[in-house]
Protein backbone atom coordinates (compact mmCIF):
# COMPACT_ATOMS: atom_id res chain seq x y z
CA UNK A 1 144.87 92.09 34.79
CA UNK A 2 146.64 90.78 37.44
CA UNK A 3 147.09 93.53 39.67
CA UNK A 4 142.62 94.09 39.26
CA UNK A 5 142.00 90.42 40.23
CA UNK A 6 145.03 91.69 43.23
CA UNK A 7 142.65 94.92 44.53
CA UNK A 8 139.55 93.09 43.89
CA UNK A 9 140.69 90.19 46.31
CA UNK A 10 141.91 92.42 48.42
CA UNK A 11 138.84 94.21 48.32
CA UNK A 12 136.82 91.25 48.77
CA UNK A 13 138.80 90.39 51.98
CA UNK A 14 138.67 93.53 53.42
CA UNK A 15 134.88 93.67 53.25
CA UNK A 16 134.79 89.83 54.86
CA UNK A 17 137.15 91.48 57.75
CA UNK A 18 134.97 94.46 58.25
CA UNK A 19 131.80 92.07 57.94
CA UNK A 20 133.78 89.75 61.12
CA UNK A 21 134.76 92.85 62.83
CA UNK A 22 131.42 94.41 62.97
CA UNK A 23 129.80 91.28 64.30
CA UNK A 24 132.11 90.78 66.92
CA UNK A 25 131.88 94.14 68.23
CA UNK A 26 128.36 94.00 67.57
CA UNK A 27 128.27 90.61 69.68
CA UNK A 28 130.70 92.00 72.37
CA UNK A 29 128.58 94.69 72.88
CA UNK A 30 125.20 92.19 72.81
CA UNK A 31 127.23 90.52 75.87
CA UNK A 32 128.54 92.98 77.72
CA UNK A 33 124.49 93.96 77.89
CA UNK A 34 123.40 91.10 79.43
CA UNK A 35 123.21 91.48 83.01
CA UNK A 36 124.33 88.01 85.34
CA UNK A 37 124.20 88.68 88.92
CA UNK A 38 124.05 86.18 91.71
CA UNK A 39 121.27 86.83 94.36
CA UNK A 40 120.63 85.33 97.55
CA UNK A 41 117.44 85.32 99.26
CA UNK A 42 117.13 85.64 103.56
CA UNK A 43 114.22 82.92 102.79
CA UNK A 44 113.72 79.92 101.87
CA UNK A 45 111.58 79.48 98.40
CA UNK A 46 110.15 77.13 100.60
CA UNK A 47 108.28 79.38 103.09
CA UNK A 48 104.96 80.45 101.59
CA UNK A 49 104.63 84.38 100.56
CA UNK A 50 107.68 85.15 102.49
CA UNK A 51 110.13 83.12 100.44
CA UNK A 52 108.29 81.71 97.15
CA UNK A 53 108.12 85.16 95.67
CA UNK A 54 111.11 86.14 94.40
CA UNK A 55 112.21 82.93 92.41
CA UNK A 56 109.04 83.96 90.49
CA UNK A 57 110.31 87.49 90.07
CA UNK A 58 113.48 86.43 88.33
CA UNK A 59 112.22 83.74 86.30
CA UNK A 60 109.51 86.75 84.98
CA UNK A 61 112.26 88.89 84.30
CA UNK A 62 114.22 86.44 82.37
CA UNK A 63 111.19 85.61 80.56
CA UNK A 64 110.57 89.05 79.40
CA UNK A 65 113.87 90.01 78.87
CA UNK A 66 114.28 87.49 76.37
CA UNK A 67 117.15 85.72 78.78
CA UNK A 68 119.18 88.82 78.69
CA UNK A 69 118.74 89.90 82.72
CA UNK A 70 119.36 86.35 84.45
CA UNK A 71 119.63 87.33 88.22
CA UNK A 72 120.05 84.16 89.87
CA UNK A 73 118.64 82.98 92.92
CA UNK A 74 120.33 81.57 95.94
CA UNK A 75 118.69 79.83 99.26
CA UNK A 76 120.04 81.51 102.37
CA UNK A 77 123.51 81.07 103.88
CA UNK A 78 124.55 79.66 100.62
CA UNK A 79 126.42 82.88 99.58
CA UNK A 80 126.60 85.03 102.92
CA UNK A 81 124.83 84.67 106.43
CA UNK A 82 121.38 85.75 106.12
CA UNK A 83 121.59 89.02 108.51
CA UNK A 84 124.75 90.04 106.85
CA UNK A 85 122.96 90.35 102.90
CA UNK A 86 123.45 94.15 102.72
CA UNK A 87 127.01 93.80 103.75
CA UNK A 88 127.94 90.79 101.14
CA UNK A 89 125.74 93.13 98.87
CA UNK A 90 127.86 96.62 99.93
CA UNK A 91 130.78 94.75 99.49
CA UNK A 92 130.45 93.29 95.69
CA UNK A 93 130.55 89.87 97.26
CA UNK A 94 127.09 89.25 95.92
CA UNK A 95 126.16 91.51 93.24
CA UNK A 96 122.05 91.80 94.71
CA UNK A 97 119.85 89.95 97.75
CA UNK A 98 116.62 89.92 98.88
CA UNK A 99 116.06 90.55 102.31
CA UNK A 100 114.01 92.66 105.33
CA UNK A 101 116.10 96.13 105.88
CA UNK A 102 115.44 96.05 109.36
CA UNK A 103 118.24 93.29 109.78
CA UNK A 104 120.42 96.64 109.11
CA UNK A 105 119.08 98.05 112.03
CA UNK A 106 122.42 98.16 113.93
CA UNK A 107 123.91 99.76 111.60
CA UNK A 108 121.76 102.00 109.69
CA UNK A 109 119.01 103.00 112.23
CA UNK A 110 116.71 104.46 109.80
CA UNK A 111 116.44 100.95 108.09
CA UNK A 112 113.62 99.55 110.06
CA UNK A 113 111.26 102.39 109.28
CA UNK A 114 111.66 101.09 105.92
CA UNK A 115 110.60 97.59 107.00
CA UNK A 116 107.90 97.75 109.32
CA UNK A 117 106.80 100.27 112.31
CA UNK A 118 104.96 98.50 115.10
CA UNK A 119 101.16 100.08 115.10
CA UNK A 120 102.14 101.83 112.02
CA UNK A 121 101.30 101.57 108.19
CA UNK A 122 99.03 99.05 106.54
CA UNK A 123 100.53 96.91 103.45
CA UNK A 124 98.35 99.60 100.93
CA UNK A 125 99.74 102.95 103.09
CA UNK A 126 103.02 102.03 103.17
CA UNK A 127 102.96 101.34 99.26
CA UNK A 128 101.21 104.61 98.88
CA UNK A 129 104.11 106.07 100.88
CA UNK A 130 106.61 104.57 98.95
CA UNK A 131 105.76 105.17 95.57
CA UNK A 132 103.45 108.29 95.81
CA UNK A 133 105.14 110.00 98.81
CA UNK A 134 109.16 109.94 99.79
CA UNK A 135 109.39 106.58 100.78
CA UNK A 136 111.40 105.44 97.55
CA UNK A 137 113.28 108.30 97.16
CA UNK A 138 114.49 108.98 100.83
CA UNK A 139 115.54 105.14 101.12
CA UNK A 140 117.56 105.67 98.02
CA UNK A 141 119.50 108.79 99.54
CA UNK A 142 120.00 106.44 102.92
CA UNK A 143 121.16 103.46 101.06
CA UNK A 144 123.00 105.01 97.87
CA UNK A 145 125.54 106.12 101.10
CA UNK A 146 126.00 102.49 101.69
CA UNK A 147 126.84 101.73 98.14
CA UNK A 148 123.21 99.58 97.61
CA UNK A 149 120.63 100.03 95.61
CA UNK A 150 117.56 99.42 97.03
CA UNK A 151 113.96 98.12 95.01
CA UNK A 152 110.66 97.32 96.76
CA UNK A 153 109.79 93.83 95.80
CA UNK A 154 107.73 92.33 98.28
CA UNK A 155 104.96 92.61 100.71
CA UNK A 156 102.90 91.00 102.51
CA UNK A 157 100.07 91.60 105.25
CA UNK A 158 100.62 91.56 108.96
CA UNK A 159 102.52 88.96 111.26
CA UNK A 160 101.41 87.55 114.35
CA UNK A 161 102.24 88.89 117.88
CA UNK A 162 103.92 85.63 118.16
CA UNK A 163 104.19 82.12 119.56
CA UNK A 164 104.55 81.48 123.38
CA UNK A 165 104.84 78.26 125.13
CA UNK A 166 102.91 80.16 128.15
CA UNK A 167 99.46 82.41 128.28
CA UNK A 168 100.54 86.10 128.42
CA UNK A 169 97.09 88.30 130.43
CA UNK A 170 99.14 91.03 131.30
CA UNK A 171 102.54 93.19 130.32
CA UNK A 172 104.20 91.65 134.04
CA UNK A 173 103.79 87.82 131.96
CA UNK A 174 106.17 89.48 129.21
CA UNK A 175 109.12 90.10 132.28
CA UNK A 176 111.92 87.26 131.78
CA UNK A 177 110.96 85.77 129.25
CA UNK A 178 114.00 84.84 126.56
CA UNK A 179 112.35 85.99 122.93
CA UNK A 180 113.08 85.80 119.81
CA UNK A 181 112.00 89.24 118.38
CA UNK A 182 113.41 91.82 115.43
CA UNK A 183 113.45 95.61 114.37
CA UNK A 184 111.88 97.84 116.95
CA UNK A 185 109.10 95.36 118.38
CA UNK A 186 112.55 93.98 119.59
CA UNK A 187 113.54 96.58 122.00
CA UNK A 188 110.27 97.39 123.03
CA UNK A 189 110.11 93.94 124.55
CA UNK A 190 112.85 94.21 125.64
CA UNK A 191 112.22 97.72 127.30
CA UNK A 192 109.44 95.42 129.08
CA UNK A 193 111.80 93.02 130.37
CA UNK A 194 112.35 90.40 128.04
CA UNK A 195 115.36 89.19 126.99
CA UNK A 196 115.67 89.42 123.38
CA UNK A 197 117.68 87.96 120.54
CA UNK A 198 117.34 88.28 116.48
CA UNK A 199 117.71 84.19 115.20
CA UNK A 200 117.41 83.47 111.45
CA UNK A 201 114.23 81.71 110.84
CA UNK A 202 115.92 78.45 109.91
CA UNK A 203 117.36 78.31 113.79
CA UNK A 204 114.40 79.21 115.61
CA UNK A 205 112.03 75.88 116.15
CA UNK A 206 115.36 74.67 117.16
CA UNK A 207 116.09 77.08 119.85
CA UNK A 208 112.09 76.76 120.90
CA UNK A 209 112.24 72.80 121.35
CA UNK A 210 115.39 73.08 123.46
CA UNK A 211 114.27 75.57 125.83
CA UNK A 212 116.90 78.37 124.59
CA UNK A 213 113.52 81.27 123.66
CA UNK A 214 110.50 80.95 125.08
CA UNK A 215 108.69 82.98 122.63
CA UNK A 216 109.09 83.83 118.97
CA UNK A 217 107.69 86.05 116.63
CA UNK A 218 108.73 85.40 113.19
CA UNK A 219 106.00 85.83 110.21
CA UNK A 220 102.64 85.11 109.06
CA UNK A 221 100.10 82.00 109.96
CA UNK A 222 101.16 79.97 106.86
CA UNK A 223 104.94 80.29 107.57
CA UNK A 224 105.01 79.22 110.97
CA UNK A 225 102.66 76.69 110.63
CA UNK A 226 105.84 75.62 107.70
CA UNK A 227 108.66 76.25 110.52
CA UNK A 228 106.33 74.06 112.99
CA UNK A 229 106.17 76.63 116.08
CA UNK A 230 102.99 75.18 116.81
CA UNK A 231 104.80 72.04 118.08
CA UNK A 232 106.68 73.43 120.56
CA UNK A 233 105.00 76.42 121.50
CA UNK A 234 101.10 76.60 122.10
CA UNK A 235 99.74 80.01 122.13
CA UNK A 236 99.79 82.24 119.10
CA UNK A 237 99.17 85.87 120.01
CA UNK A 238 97.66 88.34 117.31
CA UNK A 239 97.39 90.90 115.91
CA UNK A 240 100.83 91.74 114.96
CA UNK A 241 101.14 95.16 116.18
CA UNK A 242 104.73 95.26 115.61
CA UNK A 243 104.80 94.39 111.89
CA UNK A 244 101.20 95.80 110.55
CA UNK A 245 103.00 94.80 107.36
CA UNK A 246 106.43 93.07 106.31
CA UNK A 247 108.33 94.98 103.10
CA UNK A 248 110.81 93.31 101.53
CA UNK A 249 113.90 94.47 98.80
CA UNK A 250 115.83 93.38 96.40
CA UNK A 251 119.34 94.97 97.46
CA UNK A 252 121.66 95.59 94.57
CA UNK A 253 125.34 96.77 94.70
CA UNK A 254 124.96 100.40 93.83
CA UNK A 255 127.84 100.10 91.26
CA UNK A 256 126.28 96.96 89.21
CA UNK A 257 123.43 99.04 89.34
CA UNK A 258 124.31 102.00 87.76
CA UNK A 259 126.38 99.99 85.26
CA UNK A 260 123.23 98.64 83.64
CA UNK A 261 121.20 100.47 81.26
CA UNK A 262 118.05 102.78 81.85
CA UNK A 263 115.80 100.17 80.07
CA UNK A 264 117.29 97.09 82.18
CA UNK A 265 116.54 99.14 85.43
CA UNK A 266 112.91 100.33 84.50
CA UNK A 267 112.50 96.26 83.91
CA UNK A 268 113.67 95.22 87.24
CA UNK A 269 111.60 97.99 88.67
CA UNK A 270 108.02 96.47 87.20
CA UNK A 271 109.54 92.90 88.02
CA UNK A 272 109.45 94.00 91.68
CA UNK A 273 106.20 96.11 91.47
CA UNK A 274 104.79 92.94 89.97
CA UNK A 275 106.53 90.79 92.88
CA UNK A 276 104.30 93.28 95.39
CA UNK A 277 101.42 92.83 93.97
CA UNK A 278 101.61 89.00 93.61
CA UNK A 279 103.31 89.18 97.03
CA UNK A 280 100.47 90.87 99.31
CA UNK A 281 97.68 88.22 96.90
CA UNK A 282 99.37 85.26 98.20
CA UNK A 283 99.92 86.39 101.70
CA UNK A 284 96.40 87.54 102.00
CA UNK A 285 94.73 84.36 100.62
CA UNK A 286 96.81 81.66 102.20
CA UNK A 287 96.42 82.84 105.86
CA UNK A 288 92.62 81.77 106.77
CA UNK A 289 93.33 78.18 105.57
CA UNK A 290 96.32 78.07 107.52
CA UNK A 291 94.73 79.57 110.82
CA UNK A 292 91.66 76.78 110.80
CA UNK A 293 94.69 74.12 110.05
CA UNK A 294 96.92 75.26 112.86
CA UNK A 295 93.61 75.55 115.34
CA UNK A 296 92.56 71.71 114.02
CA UNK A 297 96.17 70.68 115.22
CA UNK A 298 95.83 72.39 118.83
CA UNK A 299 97.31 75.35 118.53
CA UNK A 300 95.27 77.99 120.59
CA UNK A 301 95.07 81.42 119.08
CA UNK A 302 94.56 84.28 121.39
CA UNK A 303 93.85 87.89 120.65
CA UNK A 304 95.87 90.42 123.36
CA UNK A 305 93.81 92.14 125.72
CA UNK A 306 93.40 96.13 124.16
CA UNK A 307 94.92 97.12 127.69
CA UNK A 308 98.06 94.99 126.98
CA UNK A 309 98.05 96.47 122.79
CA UNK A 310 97.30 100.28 124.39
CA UNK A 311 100.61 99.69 126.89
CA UNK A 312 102.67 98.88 123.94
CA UNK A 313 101.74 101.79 121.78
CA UNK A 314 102.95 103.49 124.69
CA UNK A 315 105.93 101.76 124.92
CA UNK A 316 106.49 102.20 121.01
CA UNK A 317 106.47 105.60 121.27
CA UNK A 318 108.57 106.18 123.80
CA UNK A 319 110.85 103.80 121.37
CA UNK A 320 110.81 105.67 118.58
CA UNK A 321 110.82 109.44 119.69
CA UNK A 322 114.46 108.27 121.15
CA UNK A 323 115.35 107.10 118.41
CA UNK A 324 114.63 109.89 116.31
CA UNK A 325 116.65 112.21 118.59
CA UNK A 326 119.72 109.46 118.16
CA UNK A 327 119.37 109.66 115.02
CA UNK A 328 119.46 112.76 112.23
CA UNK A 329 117.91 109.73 109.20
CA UNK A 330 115.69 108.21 111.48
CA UNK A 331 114.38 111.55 112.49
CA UNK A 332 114.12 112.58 108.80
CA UNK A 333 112.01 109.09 107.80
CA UNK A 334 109.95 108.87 111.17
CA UNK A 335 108.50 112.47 110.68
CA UNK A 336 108.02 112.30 107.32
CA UNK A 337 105.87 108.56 107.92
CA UNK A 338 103.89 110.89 110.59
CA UNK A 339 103.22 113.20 108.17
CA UNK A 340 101.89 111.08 105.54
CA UNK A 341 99.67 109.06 107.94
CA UNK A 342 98.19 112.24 109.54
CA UNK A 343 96.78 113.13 106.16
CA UNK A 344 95.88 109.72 104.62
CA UNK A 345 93.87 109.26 108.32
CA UNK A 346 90.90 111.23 107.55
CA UNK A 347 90.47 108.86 104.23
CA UNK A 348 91.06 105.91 106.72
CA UNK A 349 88.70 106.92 108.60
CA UNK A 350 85.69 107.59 106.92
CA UNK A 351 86.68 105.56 103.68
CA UNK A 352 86.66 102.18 104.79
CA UNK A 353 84.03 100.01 106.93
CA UNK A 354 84.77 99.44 110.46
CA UNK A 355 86.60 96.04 110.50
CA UNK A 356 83.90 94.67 113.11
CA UNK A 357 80.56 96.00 110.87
């Protein structure tokens, strides 16, 4: 009797143990499956479409995810400078940011074709590119080399040609002045005699009010009417013929990426597609408002003359074919955007209304 009340006790306890055990593992395994990664932005949530977007993302994606995908989000310079978030990102420093890829430009040439090409793709042809064409996939084979992961998560419409504290009638008014200017629209401006320099947005009203640019370009209506360029500089050029459109990624550390599972991924992925959508809506309806508002408070907005815009296509391609012979990526990515926009022309063409019927 009392060695059957021993083994049944013993029993008993070895169940409980296996019972504890299995949980354990069982919760070990729930944990190790719950993805926590820090992510800094190169906006502030504060700047309308260009900022505000992607705290929305990852509060979506925690929501869905039942709370198991927290990605949180970090206002810039908090983490890393803002033009170095691929680095921090390459590095492990961060495990993901959000950022424009033509900031990479001096290091991975290829990166602003990614971004935005001056006179090329609308926000709906470069989507179409991305996720119909090669665009995804050849950006993955670019950036996979640099140990990111890249995911399309914003977008918005196009920028303004800029703000400039004098009237420019003529490519000879561009000559000397000090700019503040990124991706290629940068050295084309340069190649016309400007004096160019890439300032996080956060610095630029500063540099404008003290006399250190003369000119900016930096985003849409809404935003600079937020970063106050109207105050210190007068005339607002459009259209934006350098950034027809502005894409924006979430950059994640190629190794915490492939760590997490197939399911987690495909959930980030319609996060992000979500985040485009949502992205190009707000960017689109805010900007109209914000134009009349910026007009009512003096600023004057000026169209460029089409024999300034036709000297800068010039100019841009000139720009680019050099590049592309620099360049065995950029070549690769620039042809292949040619390629696509030769055949989705003809629909362009004779698909849409004129934009002045």
């Amino acid at each position: 009797m009392q060695l059957h009340g021993t083994s049944s006790l013993s029993s008993r306890a070895l169940a409980k143990v296996l019972i504890v055990a299995t949980l354990t593992c069982a919760g070990a395994a729930q944990a190790a499956d719950k993805v926590r990664w820090k992510m800094q932005a190169a906006y502030g949530s504060n700047l309308p479409a260009l900022g505000d977007t992607i705290p929305g993302v990852m509060e979506s994606l925690n929501k869905a995810s039942g709370g198991r995908i927290m990605i949180k989000h970090y206002e810039p310079n908090k983490l890393a400078p803002t033009l170095d978030i691929t680095e921090a990102v390459k590095s492990g420093k961060i495990e993901a940011g959000y950022t424009w890829l033509g900031y990479d430009q001096g290091r991975i040439a290829s990166s602003v074709l990614f971004s935005s090409v001056p006179f090329g793709m609308e926000p709906w042809e470069y989507i179409a590119w991305w996720y119909e064409s090669e665009g995804r996939q050849m950006a993955e084979n670019i950036y996979h080399r640099d140990n990111i992961h890249p995911v399309l998560c914003g977008l918005t419409g196009p920028e303004t040609a800029g703000w400039f504290k004098k009237e420019i009638n003529e490519l000879e008014d561009i000559k000397g002045l000090k700019v503040r200017f990124a991706g290629i629209g940068g050295q084309i401006m340069q190649d016309l005699g400007a004096s160019v320099t890439v300032l996080p947005g956060g610095e630029i009203f500063q540099a404008l009010e003290k006399g250190a640019i003369d000119a900016t370009e930096f985003s849409l209506p809404a935003v600079d009417q937020k970063l106050g360029f109207n105050k210190v500089a007068k005339y607002n050029y459009f259209p934006g013929w350098h950034q027809p459109h502005s894409a924006f990624h979430l950059v994640v550390n190629k190794q915490e990426w492939d760590a997490i599972s197939d399911g987690d991924k495909e959930m980030i992925n319609m996060a992000c597609q979500a985040g485009v959508t949502r992205d190009l809506a707000r960017s689109e309806a805010i900007q109209g408002r914000a134009m009349e508002q910026l007009e009512a408070d003096g600023a004057a907005a000026r169209r460029l003359p089409e024999n300034i815009l036709r000297s800068l296509q010039e100019v841009t391609k000139k720009v680019l074919d050099a590049e592309a012979a620099k360049d065995a990526d950029f070549k690769k990515v620039y042809e292949n955007q040619l390629a696509f926009g030769a055949q989705y022309k003809r629909w362009k063409q004779l698909g849409y209304l004129p934009r002045d019927f």
